[in-house]
Protein backbone atom coordinates (compact mmCIF):
# COMPACT_ATOMS: atom_id res chain seq x y z
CA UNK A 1 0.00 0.00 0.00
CA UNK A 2 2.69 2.34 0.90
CA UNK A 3 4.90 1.70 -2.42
CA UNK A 4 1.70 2.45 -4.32
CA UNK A 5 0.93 5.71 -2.57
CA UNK A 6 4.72 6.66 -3.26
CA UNK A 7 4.15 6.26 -7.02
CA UNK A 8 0.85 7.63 -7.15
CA UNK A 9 2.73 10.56 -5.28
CA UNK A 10 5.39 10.34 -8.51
CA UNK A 11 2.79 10.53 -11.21
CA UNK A 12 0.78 13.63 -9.76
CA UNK A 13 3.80 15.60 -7.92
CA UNK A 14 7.12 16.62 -9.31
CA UNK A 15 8.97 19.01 -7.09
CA UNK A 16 11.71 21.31 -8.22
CA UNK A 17 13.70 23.02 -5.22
CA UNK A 18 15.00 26.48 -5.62
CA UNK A 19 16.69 28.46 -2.17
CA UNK A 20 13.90 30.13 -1.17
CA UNK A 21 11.30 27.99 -2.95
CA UNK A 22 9.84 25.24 -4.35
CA UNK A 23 7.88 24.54 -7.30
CA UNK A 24 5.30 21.57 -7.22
CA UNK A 25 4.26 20.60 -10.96
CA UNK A 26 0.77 18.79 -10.31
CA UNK A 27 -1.01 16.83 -12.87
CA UNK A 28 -4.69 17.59 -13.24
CA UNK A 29 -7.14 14.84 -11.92
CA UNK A 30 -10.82 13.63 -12.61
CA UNK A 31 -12.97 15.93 -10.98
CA UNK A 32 -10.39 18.50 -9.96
CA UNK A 33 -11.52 22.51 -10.79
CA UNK A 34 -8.78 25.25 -10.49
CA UNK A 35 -10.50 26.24 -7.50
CA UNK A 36 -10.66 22.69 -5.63
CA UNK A 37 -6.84 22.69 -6.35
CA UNK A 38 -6.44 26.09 -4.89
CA UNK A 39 -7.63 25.02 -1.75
CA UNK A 40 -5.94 21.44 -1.42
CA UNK A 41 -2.43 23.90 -2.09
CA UNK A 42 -3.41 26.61 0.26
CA UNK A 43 -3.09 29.65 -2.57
CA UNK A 44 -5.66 31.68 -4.21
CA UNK A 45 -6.50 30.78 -7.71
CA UNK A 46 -5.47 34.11 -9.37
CA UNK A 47 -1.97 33.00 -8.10
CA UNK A 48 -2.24 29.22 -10.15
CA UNK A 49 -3.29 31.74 -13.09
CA UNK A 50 -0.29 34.20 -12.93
CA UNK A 51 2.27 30.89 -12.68
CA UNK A 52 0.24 29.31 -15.44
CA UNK A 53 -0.46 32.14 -18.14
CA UNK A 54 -2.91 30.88 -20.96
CA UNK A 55 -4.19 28.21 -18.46
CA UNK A 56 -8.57 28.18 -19.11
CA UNK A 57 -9.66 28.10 -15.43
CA UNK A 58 -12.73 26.34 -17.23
CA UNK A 59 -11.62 23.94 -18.93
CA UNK A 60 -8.78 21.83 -16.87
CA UNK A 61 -7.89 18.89 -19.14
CA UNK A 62 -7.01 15.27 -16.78
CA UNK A 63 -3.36 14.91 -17.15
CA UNK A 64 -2.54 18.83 -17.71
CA UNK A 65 0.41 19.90 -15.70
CA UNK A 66 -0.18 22.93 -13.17
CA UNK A 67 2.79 24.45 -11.84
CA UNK A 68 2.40 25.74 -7.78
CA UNK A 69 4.46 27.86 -5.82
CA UNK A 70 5.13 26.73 -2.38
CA UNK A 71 5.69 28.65 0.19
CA UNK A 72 2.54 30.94 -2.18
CA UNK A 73 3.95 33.73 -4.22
CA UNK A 74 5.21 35.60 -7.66
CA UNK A 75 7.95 35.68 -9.72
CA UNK A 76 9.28 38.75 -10.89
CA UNK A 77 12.08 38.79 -13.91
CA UNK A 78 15.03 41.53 -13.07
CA UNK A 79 14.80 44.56 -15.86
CA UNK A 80 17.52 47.02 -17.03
CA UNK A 81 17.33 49.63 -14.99
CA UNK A 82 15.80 48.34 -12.20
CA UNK A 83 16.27 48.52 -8.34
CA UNK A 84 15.44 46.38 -5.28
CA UNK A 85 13.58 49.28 -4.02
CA UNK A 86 11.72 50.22 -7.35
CA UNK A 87 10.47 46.32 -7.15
CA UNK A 88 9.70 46.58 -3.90
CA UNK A 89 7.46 49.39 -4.23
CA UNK A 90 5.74 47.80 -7.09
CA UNK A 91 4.78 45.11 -4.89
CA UNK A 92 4.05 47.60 -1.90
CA UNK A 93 6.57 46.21 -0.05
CA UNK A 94 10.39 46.91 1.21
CA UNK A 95 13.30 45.63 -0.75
CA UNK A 96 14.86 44.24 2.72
CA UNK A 97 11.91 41.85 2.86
CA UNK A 98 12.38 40.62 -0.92
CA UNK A 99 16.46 40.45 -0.07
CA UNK A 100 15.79 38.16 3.07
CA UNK A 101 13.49 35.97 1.36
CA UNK A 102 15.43 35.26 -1.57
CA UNK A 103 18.70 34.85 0.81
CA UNK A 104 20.76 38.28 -0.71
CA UNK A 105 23.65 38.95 0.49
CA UNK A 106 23.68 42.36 -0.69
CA UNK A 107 21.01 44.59 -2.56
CA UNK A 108 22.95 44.48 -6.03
CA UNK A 109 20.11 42.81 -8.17
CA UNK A 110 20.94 41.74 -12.16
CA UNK A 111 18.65 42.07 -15.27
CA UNK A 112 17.08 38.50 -16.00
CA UNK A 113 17.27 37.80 -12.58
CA UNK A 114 14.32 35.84 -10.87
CA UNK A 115 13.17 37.06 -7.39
CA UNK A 116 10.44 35.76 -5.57
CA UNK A 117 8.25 37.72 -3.71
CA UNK A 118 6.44 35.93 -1.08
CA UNK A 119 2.67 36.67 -0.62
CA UNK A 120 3.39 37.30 2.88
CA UNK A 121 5.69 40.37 2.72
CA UNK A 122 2.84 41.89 0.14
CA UNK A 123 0.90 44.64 0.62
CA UNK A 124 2.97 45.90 3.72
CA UNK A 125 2.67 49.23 2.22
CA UNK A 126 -1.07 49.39 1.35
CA UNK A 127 -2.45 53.03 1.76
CA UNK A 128 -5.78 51.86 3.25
CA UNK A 129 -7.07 55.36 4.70
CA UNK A 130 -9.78 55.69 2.08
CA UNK A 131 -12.28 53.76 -0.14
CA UNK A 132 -10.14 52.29 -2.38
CA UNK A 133 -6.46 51.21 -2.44
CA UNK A 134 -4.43 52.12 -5.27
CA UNK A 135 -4.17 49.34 -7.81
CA UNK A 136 -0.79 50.11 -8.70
CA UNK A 137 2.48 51.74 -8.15
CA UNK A 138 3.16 53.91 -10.94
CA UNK A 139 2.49 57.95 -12.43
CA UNK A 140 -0.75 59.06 -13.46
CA UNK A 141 -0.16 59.76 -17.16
CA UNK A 142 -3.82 60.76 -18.04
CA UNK A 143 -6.40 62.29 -15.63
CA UNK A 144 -10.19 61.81 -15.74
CA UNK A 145 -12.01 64.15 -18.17
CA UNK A 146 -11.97 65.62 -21.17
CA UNK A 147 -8.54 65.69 -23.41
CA UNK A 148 -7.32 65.42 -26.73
CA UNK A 149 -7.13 61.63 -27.02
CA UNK A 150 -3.24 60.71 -27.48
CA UNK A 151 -3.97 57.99 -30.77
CA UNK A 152 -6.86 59.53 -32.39
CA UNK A 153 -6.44 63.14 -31.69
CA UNK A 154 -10.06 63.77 -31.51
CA UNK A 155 -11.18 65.88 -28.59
CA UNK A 156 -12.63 63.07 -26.25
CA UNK A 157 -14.10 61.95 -22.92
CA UNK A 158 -11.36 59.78 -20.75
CA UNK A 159 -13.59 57.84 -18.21
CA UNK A 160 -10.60 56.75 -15.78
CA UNK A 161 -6.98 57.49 -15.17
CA UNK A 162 -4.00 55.92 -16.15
CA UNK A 163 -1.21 55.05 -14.53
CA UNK A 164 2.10 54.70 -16.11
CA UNK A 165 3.88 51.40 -15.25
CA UNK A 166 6.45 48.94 -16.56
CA UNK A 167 5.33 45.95 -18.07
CA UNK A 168 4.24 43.46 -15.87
CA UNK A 169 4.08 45.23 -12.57
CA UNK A 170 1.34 43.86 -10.84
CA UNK A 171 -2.01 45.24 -10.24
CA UNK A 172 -3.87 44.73 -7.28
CA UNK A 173 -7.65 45.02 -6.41
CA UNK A 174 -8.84 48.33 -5.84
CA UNK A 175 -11.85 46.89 -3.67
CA UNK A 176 -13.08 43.64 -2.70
CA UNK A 177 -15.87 42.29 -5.21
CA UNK A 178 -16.97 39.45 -7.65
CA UNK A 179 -15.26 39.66 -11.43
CA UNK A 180 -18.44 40.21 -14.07
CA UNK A 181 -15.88 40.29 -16.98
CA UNK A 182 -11.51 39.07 -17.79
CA UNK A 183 -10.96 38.97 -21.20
CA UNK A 184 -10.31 41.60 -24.67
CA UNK A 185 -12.49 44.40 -24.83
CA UNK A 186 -12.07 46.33 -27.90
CA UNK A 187 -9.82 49.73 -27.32
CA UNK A 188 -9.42 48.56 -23.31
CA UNK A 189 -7.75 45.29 -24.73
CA UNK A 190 -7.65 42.90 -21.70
CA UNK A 191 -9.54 44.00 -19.22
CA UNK A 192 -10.95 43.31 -16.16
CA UNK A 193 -14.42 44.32 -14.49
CA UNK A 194 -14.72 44.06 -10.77
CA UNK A 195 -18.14 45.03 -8.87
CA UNK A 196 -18.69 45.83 -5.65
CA UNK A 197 -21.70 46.59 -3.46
CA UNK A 198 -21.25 50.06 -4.71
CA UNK A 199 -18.42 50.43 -7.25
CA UNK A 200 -17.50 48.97 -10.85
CA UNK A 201 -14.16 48.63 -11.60
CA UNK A 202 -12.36 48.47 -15.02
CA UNK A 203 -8.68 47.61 -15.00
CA UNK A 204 -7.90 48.26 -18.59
CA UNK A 205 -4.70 47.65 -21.54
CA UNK A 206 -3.34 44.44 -19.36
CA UNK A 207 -0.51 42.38 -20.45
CA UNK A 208 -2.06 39.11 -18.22
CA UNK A 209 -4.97 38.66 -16.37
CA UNK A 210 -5.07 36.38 -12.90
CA UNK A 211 -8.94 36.31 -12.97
CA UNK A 212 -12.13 34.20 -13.82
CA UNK A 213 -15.76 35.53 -14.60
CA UNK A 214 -17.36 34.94 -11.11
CA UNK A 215 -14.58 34.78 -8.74
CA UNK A 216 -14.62 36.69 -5.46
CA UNK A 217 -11.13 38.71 -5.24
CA UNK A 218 -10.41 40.38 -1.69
CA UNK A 219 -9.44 43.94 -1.86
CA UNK A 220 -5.76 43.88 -2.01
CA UNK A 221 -5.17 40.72 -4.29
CA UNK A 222 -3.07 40.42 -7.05
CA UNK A 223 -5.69 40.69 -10.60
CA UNK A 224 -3.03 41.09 -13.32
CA UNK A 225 -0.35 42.61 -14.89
CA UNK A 226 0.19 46.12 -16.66
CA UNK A 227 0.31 45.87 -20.25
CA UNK A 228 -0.17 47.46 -23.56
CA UNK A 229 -2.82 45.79 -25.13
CA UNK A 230 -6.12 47.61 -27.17
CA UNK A 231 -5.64 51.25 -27.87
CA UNK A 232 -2.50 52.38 -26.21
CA UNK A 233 0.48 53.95 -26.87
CA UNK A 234 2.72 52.37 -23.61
CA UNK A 235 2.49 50.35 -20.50
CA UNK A 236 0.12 51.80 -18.10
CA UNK A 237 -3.20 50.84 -16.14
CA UNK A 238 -6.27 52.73 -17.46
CA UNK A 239 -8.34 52.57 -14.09
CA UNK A 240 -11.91 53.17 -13.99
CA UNK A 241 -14.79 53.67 -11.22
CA UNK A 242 -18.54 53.55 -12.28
CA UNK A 243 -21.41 54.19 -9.52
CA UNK A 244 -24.28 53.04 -11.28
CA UNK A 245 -22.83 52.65 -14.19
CA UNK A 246 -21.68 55.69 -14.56
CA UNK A 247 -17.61 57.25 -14.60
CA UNK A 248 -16.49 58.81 -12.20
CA UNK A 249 -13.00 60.50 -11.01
CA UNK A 250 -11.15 57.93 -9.56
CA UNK A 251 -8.93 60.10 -7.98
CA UNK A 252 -11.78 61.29 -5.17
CA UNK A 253 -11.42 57.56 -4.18
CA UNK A 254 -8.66 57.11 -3.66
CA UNK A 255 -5.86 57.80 -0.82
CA UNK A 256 -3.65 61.03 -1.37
CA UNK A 257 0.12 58.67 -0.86
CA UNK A 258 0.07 55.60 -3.41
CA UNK A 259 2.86 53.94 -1.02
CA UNK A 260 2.85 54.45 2.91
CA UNK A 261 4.81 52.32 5.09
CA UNK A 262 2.95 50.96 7.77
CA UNK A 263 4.88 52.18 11.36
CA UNK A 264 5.58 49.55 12.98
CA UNK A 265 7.47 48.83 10.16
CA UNK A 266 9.47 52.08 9.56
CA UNK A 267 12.92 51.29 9.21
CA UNK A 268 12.44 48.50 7.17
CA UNK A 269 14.05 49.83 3.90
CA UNK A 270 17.04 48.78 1.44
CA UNK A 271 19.41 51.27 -0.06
């Protein structure tokens, strides 16, 4: 009985060690849903969908291999130009955190590197004094109103904001609430829409999406990545509030600091 359990184990488990990390590549089973696996692993599944981009959360095929993060977590791939602290901050956390968990020895970071960013160190720099957190760390680019549209140059209406990012930073969720639409959307190109008891939210021009039509996200929980896709002329977020269907200025939502350390906590920098 026990040599059979240790093959079954074989066929449905292959585990690939890294310092801080592990990787478990599971093989679908009969009956299993994305969501039944996310609870036997202990992770949310918007995290099996940004380790397994192009997986169809509806359609899990017996025998298709998953790959899970273990302790839970992301993966984020080193760019020119980048900094432990710019990474951190995209994450909302502190670049001491993301050095200790991937054992650094000093802050000196490489492009094509691979750091991962426990979920547990995420978020430690959530502004939470208002309605809304911000989605992501970034610049506004575009306010909320009327403007000479940047592609088109027609004089037009801009129903959100957006926020100037690099490609794949992540976005988080504004609010908590159930997803009513993931997927391409014309001129938004991937997009998400997120409702509340009270709000809609569009997260617009993604380069990935972490989300399924019907899932409940908690405020604060990784959605996506910033992209480029629809009508766009760079990576940014175009972020969007409706109240009863109709836009409003996002910016009135939202707290005045995009990043603010929480205190017990001050001191915990980098460089």
């Amino acid at each position: 009985m026990k040599r059979g359990f240790f093959l079954l184990f074989l066929v449905v488990f292959f585990v690939y060690g890294f310092s801080s990390y592990f990787l478990i590549h599971y093989k679908v089973q009969k009956n299993d849903t994305l969501y039944s696996i996310s609870l036997n692993f202990g992770i949310s599944p918007s995290l099996l969908l940004d380790w397994n981009p192009g997986l169809d959360p509806h359609s899990l095929r017996v025998g298709q291999e998953i790959v899970i993060p273990q302790p839970p977590g992301y993966l984020y791939t080193v760019k020119k130009g980048d900094t432990l602290d710019a990474i951190a901050k995209r994450f909302f956390t502190t670049a001491t955190f993301i050095k200790e968990a991937n054992q650094l020895k000093s802050y000196t970071i490489y492009a094509g590197q691979k750091l991962f960013i426990p979920e547990s160190i995420i978020g430690k720099a959530f502004n939470d004094e208002k309605f809304f957190i911000w989605p992501v760390y970034g610049v506004i680019s575009s306010g909320f109103g009327w403007r000479i549209h940047p592609i088109t140059g027609k004089y037009s209406f801009h129903s959100g904001v957006d926020i100037s990012a690099p490609e794949g930073t992540p976005i988080f969720a504004a609010e908590s609430g159930v997803v009513e639409f993931a997927g391409k959307n014309g001129g938004y190109g991937l997009m998400i829409k997120i409702k509340s008891a009270s709000y809609e939210h569009i997260y617009g021009h993604l380069s990935q999406i972490d989300v399924y039509e019907g899932q409940y996200v908690k405020k604060g929980q990784i959605i996506g990545r910033v992209g480029n896709t629809g009508l766009s002329t760079g990576p940014h977020l175009h972020f969007e509030v409706r109240v009863n269907e109709k836009a409003v200025n996002p910016i009135n939502y939202l707290p005045n600091q995009i990043w603010v350390l929480k205190k017990e906590l001050i001191g915990t920098g980098g460089e």
